[in-house]
C-alpha atoms as a PDB file:
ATOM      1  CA  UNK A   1       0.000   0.000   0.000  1.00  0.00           C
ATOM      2  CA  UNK A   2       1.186   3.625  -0.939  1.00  0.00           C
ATOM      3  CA  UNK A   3       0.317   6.437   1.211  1.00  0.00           C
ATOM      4  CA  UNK A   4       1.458   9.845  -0.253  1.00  0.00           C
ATOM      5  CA  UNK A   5       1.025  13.205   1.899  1.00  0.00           C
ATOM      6  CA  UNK A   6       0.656  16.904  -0.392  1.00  0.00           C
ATOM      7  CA  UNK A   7       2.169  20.071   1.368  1.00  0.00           C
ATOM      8  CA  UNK A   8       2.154  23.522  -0.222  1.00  0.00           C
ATOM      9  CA  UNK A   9       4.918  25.729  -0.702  1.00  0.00           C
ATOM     10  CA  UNK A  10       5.571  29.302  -2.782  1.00  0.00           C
ATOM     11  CA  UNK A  11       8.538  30.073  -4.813  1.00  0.00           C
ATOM     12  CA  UNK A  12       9.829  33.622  -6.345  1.00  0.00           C
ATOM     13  CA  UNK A  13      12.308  34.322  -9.302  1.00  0.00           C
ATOM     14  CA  UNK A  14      13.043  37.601 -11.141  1.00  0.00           C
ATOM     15  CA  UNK A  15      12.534  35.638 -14.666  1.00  0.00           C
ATOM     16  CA  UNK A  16       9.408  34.091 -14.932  1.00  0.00           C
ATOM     17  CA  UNK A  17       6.433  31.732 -13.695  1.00  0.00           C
ATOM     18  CA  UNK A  18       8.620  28.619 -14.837  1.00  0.00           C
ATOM     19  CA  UNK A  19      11.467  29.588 -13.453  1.00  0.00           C
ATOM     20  CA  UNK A  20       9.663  30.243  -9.788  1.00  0.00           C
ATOM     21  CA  UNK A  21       8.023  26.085 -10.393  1.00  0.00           C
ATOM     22  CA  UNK A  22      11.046  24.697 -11.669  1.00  0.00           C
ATOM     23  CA  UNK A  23      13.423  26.827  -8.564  1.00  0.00           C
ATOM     24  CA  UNK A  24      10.818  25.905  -6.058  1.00  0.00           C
ATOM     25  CA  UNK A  25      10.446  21.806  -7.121  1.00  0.00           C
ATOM     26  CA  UNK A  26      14.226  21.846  -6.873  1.00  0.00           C
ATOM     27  CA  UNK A  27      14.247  22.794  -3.542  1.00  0.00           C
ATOM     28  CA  UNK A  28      11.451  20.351  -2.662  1.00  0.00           C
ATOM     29  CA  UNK A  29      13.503  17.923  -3.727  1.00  0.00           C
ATOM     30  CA  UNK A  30      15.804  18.371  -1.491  1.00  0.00           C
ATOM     31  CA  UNK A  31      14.005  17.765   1.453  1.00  0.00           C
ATOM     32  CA  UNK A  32      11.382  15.468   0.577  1.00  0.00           C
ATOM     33  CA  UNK A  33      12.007  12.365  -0.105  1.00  0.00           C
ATOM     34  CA  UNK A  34      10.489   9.990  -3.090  1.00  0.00           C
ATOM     35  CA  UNK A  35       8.741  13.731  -5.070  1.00  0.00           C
ATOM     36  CA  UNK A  36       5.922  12.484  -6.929  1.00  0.00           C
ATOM     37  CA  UNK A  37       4.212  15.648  -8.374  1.00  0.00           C
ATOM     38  CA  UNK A  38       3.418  19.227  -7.983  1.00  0.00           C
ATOM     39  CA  UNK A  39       0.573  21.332  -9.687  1.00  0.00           C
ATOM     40  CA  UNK A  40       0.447  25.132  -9.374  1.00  0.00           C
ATOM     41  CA  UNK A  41      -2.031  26.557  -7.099  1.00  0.00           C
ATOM     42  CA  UNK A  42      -1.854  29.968  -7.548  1.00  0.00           C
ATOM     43  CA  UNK A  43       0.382  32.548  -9.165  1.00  0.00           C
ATOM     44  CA  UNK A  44       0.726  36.178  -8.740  1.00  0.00           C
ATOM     45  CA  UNK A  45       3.581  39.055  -9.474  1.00  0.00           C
ATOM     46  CA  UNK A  46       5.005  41.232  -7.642  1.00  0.00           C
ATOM     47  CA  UNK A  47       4.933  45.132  -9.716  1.00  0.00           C
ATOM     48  CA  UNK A  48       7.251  48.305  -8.889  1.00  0.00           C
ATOM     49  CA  UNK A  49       7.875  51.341 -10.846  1.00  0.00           C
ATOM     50  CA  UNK A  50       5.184  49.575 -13.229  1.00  0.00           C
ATOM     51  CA  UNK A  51       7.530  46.828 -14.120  1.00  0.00           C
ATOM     52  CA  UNK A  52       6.800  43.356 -12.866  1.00  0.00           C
ATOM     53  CA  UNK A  53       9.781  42.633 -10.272  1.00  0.00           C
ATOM     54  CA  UNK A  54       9.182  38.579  -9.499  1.00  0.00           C
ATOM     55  CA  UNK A  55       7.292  36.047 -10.376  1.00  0.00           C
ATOM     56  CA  UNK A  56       5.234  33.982  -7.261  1.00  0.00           C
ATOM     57  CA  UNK A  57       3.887  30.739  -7.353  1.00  0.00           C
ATOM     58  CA  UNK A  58       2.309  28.670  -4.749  1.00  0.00           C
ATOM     59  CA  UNK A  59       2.587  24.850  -5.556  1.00  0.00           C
ATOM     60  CA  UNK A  60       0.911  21.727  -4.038  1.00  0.00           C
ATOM     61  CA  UNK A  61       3.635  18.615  -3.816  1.00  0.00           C
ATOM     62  CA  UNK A  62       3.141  15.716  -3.525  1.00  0.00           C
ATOM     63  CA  UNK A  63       5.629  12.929  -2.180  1.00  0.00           C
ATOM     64  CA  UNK A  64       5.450   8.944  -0.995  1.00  0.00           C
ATOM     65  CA  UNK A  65       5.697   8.569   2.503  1.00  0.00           C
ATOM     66  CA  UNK A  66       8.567   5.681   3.516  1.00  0.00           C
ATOM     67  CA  UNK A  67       7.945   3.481   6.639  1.00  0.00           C
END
């Protein structure tokens, strides 16, 4: 039997929505063990001077718990 467990976390970059998935799956990775997925939840941008300054998304992961 499988038993998987989905956290959220949010990831910025200066370059673009991909960027801020690919960046914050990376880092995931890291931590959690046996990554299975992510999907984005939400994305937003952060604007000054009228220029759009980073790039925010908020991802759902999910990842195999190990006995």
């Amino acid at each position: 039997m499988t038993v998987a467990r989905i956290t959220e976390i949010s990831s910025v970059s200066p370059k673009s929505f991909e960027d801020a998935v690919v960046q914050g799956v990376a880092r995931a990775n890291k931590t959690l063990k046996n990554l299975k997925a992510a999907w984005v939840k939400d994305q937003e941008v952060t604007i000054d001077g009228g220029k759009i300054t980073e790039y925010k998304v908020i991802l759902k992961v999910t990842f195999v718990l190990t006995d």
